[in-house]
N, C-alpha and C. Protein backbone atom coordinates (compact mmCIF):
# COMPACT_ATOMS: atom_id res chain seq x y z
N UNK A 1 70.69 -14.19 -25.48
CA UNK A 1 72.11 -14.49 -25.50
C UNK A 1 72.41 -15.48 -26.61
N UNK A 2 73.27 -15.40 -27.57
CA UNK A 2 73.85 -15.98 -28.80
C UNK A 2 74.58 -17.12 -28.04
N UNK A 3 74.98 -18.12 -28.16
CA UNK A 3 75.20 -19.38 -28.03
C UNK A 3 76.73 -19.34 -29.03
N UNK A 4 78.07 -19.14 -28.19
CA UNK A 4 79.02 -18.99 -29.02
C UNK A 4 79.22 -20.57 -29.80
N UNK A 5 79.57 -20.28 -31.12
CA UNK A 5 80.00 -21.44 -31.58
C UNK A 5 81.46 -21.80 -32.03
N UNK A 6 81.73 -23.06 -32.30
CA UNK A 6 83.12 -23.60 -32.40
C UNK A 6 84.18 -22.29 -33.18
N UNK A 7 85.23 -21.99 -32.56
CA UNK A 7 86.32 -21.19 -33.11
C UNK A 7 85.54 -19.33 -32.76
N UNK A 8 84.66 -19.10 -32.18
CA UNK A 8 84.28 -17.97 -31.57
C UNK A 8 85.57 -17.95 -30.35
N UNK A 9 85.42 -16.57 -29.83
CA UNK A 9 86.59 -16.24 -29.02
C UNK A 9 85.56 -15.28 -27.61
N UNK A 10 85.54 -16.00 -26.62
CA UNK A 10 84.75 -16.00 -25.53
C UNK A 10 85.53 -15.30 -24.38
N UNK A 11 85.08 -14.14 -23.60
CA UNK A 11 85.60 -13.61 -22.14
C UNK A 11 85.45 -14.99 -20.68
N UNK A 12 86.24 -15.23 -19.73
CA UNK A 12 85.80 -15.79 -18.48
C UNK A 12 86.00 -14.68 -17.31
N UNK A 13 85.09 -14.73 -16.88
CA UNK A 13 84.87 -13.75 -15.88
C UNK A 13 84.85 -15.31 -13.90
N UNK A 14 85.53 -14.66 -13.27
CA UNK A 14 85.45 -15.72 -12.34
C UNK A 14 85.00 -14.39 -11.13
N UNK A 15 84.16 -14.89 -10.25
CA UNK A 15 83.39 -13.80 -9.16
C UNK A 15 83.80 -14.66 -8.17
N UNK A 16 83.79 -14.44 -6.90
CA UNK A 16 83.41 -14.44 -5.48
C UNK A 16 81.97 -14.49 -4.78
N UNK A 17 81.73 -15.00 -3.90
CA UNK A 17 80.49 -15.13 -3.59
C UNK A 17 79.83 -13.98 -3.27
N UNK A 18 80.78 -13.09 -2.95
CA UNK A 18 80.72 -11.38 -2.74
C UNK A 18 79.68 -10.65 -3.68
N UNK A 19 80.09 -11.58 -4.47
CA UNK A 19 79.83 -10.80 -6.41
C UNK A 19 81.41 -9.53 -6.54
N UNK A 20 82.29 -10.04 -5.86
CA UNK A 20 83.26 -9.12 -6.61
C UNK A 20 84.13 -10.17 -7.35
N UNK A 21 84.59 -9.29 -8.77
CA UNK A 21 85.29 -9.93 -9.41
C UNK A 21 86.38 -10.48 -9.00
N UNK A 22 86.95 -11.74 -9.86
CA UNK A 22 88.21 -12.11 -8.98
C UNK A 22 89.19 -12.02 -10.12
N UNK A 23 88.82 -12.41 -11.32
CA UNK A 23 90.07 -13.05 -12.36
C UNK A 23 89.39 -13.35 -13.62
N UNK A 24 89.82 -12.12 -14.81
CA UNK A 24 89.40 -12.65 -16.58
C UNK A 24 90.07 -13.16 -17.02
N UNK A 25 90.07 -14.16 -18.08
CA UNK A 25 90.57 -14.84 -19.03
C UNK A 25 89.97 -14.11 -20.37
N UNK A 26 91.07 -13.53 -21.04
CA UNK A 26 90.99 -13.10 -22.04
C UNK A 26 90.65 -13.55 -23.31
N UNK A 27 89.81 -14.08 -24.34
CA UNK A 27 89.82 -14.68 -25.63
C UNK A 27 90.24 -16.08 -25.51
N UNK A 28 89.66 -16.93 -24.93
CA UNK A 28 89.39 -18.32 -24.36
C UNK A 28 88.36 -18.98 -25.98
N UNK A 29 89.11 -19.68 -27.06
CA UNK A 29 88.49 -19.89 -28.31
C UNK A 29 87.40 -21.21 -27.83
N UNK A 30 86.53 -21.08 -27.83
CA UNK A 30 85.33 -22.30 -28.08
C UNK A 30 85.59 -23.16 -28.76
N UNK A 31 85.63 -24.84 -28.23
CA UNK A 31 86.03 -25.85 -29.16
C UNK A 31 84.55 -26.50 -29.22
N UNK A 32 83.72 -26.54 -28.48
CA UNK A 32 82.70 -27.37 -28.40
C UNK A 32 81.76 -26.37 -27.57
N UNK A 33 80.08 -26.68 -27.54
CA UNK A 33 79.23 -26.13 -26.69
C UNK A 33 78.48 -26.98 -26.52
N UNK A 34 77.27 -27.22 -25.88
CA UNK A 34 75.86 -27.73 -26.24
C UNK A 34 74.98 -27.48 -24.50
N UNK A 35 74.04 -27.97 -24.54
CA UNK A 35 73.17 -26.98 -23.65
C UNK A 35 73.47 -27.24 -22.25
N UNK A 36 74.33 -27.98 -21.94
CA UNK A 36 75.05 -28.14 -20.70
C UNK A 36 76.19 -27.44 -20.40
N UNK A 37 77.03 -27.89 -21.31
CA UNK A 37 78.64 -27.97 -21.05
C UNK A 37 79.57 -27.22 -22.18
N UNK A 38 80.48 -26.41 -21.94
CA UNK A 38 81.29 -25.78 -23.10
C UNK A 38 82.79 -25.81 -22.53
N UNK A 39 83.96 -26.53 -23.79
CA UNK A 39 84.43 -26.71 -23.48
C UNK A 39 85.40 -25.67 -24.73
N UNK A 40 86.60 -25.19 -24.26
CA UNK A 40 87.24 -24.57 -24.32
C UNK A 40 88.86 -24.82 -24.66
N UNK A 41 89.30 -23.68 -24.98
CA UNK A 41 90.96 -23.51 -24.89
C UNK A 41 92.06 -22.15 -24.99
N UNK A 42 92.58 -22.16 -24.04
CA UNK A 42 93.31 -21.05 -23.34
C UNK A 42 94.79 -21.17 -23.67
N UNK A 43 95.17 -20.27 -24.59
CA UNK A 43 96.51 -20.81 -25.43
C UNK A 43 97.52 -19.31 -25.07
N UNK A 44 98.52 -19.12 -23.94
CA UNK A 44 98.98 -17.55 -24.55
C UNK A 44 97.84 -16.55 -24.21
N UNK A 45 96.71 -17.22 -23.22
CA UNK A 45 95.98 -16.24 -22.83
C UNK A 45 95.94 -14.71 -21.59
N UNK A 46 95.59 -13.39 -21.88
CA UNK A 46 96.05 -12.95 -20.93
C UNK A 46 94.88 -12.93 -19.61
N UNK A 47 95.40 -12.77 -18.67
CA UNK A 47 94.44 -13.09 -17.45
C UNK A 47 94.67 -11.80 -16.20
N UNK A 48 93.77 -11.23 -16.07
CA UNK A 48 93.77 -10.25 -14.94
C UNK A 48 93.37 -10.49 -14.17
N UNK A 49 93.93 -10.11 -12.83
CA UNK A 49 93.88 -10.49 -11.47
C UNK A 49 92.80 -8.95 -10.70
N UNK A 50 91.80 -9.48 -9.90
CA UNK A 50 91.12 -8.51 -9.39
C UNK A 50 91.96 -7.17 -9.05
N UNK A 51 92.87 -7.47 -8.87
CA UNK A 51 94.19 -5.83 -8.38
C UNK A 51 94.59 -5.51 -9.48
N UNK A 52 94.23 -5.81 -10.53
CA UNK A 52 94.77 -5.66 -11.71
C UNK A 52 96.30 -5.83 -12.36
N UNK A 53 96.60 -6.54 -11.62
CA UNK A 53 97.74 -7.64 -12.26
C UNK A 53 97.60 -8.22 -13.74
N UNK A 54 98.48 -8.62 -14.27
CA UNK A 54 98.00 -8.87 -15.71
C UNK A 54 99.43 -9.99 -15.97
N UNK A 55 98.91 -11.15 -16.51
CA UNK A 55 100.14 -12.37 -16.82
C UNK A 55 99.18 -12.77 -17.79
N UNK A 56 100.17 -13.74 -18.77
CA UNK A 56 99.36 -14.46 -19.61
C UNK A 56 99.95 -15.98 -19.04
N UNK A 57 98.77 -16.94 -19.38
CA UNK A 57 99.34 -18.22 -19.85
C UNK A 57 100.34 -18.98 -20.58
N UNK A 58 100.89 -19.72 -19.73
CA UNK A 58 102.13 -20.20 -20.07
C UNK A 58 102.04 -21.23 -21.05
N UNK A 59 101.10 -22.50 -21.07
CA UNK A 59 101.56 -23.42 -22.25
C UNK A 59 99.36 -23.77 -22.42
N UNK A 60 99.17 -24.02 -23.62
CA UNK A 60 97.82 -24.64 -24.04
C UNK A 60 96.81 -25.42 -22.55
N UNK A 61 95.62 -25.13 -22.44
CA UNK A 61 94.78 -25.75 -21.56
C UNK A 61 93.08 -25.88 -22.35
N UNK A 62 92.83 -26.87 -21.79
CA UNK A 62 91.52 -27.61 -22.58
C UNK A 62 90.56 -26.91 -21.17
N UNK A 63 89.77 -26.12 -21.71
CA UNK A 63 88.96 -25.23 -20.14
C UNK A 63 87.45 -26.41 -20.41
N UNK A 64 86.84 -26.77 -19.53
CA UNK A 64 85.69 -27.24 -19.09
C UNK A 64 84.73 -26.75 -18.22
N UNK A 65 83.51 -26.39 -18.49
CA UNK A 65 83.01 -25.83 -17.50
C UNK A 65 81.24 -26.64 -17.81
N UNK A 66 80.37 -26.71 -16.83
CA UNK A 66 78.82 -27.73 -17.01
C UNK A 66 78.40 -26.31 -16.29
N UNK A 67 77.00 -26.73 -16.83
CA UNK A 67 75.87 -25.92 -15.53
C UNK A 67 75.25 -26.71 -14.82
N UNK A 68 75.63 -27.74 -14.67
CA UNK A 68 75.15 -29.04 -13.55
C UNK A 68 76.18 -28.99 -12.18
N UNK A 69 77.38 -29.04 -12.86
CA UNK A 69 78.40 -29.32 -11.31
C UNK A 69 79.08 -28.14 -10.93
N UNK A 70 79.52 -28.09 -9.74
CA UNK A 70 79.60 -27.22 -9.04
C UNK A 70 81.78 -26.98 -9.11
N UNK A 71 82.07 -27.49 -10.68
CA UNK A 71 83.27 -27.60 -11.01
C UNK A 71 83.80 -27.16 -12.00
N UNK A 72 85.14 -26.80 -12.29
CA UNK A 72 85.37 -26.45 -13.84
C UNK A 72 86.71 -26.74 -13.66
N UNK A 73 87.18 -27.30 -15.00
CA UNK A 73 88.59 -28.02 -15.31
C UNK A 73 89.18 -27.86 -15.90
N UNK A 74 90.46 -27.28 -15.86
CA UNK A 74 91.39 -26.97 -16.29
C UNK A 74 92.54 -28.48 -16.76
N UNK A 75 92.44 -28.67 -18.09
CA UNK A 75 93.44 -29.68 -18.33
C UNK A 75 94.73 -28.84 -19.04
N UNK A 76 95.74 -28.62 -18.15
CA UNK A 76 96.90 -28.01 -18.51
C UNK A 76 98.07 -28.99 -19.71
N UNK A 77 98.57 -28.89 -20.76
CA UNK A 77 99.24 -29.65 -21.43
C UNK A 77 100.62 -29.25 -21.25
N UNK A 78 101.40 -30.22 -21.14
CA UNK A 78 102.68 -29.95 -20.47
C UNK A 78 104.07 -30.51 -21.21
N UNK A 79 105.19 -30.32 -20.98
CA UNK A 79 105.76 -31.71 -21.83
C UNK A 79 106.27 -32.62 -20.89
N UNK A 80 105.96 -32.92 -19.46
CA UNK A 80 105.64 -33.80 -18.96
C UNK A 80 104.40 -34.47 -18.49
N UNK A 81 103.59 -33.99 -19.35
CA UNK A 81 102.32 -34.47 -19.66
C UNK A 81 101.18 -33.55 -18.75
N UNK A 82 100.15 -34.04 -19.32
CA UNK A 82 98.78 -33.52 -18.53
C UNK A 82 98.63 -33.19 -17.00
N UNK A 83 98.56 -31.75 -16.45
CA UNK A 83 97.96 -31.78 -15.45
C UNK A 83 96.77 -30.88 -14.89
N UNK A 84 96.13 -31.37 -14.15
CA UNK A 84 94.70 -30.52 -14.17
C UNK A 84 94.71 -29.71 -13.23
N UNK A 85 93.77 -28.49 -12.84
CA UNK A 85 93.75 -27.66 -12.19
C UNK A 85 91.77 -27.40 -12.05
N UNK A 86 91.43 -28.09 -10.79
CA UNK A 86 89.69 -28.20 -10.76
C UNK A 86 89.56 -27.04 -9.54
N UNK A 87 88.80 -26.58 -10.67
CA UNK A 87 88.04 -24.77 -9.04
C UNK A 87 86.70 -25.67 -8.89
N UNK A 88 86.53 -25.75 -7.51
CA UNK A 88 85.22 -25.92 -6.80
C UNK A 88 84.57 -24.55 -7.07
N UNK A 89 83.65 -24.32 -8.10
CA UNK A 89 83.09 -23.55 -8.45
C UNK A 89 81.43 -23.66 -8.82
N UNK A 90 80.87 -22.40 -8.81
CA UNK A 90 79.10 -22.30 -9.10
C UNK A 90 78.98 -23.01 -10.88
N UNK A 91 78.12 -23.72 -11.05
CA UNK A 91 78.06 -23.54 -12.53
C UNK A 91 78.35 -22.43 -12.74
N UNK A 92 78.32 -22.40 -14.48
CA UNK A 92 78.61 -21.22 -15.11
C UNK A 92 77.12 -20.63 -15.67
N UNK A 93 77.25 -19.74 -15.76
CA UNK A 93 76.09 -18.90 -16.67
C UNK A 93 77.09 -18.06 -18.13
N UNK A 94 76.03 -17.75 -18.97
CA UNK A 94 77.04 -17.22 -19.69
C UNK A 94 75.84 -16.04 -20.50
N UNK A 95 76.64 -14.89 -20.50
CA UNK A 95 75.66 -13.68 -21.11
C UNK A 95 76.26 -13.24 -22.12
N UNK A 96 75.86 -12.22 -22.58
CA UNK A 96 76.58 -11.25 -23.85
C UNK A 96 78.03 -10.53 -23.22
N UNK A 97 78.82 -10.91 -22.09
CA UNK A 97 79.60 -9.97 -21.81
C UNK A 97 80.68 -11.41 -21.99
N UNK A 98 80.51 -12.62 -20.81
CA UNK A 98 81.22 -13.44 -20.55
C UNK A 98 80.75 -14.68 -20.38
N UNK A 99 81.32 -15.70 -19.85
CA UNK A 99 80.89 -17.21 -19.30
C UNK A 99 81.47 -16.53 -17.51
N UNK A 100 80.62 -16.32 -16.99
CA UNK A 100 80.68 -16.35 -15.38
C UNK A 100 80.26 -17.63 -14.70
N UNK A 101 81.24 -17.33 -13.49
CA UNK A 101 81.25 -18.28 -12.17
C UNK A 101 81.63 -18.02 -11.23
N UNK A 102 81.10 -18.43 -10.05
CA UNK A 102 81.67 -17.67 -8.84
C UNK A 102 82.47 -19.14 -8.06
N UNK A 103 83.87 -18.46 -7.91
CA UNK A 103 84.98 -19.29 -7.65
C UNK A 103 84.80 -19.65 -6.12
N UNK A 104 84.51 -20.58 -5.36
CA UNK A 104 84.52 -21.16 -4.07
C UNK A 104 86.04 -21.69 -3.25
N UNK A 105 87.03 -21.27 -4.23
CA UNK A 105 88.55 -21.20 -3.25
C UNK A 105 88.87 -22.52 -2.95
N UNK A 106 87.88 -23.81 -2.98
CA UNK A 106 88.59 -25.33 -2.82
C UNK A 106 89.28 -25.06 -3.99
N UNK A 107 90.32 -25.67 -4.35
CA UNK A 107 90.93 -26.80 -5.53
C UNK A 107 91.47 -27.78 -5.49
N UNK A 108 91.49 -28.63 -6.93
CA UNK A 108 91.83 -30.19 -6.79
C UNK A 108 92.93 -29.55 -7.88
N UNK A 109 94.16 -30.20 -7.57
CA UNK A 109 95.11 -30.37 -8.50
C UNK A 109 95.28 -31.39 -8.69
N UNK A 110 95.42 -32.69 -10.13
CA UNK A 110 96.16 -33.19 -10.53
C UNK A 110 97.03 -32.88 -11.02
N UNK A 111 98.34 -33.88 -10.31
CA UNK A 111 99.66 -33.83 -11.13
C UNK A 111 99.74 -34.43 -12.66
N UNK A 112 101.00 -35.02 -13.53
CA UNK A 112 100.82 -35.09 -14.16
C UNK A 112 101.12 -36.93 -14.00
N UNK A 113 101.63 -37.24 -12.97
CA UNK A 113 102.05 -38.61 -11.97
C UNK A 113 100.84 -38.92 -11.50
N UNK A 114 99.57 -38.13 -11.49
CA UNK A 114 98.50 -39.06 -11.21
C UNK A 114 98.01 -38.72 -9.74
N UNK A 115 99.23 -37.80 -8.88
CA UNK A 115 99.12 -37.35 -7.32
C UNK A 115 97.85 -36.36 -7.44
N UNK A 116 97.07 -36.26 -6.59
CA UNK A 116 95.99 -35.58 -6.15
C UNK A 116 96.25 -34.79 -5.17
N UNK A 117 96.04 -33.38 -4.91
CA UNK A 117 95.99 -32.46 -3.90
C UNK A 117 94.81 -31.46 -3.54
N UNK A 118 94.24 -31.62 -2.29
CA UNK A 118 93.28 -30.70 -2.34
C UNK A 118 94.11 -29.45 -1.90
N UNK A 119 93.40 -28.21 -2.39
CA UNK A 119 94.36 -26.94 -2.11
C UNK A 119 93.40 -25.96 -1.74
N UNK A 120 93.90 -25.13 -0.72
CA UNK A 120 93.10 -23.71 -0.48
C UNK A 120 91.91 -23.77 0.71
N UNK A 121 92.38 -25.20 1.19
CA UNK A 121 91.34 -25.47 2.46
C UNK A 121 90.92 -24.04 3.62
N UNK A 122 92.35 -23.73 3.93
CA UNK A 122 91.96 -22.66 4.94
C UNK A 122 91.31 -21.22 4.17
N UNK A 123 91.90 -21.17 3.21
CA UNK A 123 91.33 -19.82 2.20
C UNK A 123 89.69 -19.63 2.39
N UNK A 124 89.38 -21.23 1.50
CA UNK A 124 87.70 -21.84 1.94
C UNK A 124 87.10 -21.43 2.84
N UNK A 125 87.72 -22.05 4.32
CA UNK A 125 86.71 -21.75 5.39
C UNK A 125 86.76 -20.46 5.74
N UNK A 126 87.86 -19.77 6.05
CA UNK A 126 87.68 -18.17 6.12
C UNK A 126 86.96 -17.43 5.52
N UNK A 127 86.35 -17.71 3.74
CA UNK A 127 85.69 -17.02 3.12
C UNK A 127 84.36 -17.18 3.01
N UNK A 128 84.50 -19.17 3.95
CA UNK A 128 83.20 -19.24 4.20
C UNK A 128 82.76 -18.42 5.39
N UNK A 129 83.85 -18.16 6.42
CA UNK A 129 82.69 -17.07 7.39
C UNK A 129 82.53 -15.97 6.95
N UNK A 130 83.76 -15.30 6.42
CA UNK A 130 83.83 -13.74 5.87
C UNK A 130 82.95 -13.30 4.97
N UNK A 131 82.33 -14.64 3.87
CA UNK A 131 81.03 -13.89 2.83
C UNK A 131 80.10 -14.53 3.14
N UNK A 132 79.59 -15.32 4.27
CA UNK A 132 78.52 -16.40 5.34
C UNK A 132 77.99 -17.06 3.88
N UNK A 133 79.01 -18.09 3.64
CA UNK A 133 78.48 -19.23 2.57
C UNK A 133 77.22 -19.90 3.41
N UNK A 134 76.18 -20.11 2.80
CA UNK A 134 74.97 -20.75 2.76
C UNK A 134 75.29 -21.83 3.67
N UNK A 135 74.44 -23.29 4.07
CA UNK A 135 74.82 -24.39 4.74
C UNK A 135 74.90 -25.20 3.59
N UNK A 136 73.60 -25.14 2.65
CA UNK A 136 73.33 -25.78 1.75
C UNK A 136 74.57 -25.72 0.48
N UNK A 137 74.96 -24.14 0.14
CA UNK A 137 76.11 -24.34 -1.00
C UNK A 137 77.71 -25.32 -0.03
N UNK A 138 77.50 -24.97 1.19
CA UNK A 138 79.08 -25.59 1.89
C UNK A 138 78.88 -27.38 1.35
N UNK A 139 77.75 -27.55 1.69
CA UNK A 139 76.65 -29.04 1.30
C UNK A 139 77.82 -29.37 -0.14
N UNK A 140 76.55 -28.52 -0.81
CA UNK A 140 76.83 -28.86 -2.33
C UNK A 140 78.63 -29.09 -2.94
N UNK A 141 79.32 -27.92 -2.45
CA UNK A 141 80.47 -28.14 -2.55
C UNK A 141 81.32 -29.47 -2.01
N UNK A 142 80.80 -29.92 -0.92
CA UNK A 142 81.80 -31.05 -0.58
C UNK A 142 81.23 -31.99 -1.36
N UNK A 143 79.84 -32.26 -1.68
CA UNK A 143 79.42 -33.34 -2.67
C UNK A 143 79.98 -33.21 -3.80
N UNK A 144 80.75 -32.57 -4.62
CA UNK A 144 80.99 -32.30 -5.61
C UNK A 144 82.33 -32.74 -5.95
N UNK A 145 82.77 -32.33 -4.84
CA UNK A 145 84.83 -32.85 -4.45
C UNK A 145 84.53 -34.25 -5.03
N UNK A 146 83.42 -34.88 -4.14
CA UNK A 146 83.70 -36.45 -4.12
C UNK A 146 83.07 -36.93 -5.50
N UNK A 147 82.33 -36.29 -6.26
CA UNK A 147 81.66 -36.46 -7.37
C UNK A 147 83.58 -36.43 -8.56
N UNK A 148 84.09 -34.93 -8.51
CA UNK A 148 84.98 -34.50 -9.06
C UNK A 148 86.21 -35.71 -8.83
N UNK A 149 86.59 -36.21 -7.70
CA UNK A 149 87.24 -37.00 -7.28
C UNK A 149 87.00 -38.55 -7.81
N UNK A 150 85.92 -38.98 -7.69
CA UNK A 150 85.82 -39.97 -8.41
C UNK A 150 85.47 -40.03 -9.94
N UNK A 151 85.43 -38.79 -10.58
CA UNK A 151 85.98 -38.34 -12.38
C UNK A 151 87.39 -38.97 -12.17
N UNK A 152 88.47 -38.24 -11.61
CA UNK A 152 89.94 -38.20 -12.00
C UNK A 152 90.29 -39.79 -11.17
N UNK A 153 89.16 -40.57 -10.51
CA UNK A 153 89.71 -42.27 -10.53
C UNK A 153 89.90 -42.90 -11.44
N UNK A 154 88.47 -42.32 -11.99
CA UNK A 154 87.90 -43.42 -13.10
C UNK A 154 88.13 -43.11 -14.74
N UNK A 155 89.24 -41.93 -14.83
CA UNK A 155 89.57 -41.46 -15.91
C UNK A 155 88.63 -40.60 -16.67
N UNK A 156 87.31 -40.06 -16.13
CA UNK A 156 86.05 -39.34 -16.74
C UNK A 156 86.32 -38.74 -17.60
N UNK A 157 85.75 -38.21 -18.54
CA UNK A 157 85.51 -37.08 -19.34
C UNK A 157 86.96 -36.34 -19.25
N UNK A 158 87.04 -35.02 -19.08
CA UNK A 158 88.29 -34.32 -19.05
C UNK A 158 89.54 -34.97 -18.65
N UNK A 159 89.76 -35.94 -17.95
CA UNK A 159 90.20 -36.94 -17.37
C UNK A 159 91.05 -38.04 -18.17
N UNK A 160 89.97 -38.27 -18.93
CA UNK A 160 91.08 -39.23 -19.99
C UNK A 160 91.95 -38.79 -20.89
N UNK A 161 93.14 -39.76 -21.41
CA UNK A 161 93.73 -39.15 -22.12
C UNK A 161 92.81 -38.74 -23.71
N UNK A 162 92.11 -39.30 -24.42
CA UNK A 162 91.85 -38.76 -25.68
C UNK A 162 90.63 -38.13 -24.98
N UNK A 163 90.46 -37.44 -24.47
CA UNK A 163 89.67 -36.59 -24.21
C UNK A 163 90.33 -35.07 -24.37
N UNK A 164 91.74 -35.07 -23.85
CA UNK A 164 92.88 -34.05 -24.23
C UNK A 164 93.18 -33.99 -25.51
N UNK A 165 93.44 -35.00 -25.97
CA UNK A 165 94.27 -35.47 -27.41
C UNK A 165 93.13 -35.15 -28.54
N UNK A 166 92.05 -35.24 -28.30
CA UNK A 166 90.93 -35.05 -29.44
C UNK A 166 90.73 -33.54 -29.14
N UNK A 167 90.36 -32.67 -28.28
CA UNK A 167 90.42 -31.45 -28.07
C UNK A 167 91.38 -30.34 -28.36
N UNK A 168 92.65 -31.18 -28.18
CA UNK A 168 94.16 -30.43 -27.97
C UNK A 168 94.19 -29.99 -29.99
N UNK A 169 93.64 -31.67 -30.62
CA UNK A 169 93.65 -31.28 -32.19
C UNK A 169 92.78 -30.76 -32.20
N UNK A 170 91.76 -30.64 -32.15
CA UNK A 170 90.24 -29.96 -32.97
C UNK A 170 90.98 -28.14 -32.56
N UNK A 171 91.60 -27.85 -31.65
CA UNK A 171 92.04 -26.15 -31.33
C UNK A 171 93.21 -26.73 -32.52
N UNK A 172 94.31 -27.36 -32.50
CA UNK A 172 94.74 -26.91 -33.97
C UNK A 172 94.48 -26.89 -34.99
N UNK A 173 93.28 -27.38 -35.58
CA UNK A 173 92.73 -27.55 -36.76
C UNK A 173 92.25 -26.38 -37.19
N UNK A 174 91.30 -25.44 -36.19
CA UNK A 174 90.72 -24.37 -35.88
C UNK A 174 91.57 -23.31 -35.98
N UNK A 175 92.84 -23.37 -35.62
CA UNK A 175 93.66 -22.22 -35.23
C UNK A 175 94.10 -22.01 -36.51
């Protein structure tokens, strides 16, 4: 597998624990990689829905994804500023087709006021009986909230503002 580099134009493939697909992101441009973490941007992108629905993206997002945490981050740019959108998700893997992950149905929304919401609680547990999530991944996932949760205290990585602001330019420089 080739190792996309900066200004390459990358598929996201998001799965279910099922292994059925859930949702592509179409031509997602690579701003950064390295052997962990690749971080991204989704500008006007189109996105299909497992039923095959089809919308594109509404305004620029800085995509984040590790093969360490069990998270990936969406920093949405707004003109009332930054807000994030975190899938409790599998690391990613990434092959010759896409960057895959299998989506676990928690999410953390930040607003752009700084409010925190966890979302999709009941979705979660239902899908935890309906696809019999592991004990150990249910484990891993709640450790991760609180891992993810104390990122967006302490301003982490995706989190801060020039963490947006240096990313948000390096995709216009590129573009």
């Amino acid at each position: 597998m080739k190792i996309p580099k900066e200004g390459d134009f990358i598929t996201i493939q998001s799965y279910k624990h099922d292994g059925s697909l859930h949702r592509t992101w179409r031509d997602t441009m690579v701003l950064k990689t390295n052997e962990n973490s690749i971080i991204g941007v989704n500008d006007h992108t189109l996105v299909t829905e497992s039923d095959g629905r089809r919308w594109v993206t509404r305004e620029p997002a800085i995509v984040y994804f590790h093969k360490k945490y069990w998270f990936n981050i969406i920093a949405m740019i707004r003109e009332n500023g930054v807000s994030y959108y975190c899938n409790l998700a599998s690391p990613y893997t990434l092959d010759n087709e896409a960057l895959k992950y299998i989506d676990y149905d928690l999410d953390v929304k930040v607003f752009a006021d700084g409010e925190k919401k966890l979302l999709d609680v009941e979705e979660y547990e239902r899908h935890k009986l309906e696809m019999r999530y592991p004990k150990d991944i249910d484990y891993v996932l709640k450790e991760n909230v609180k891992i993810l949760v104390d990122w967006i205290n302490q301003g982490k990585g995706p989190f801060s503002k020039e963490y947006v602001e240096i990313w948000y330019n390096r995709y216009h420089q590129l573009k």
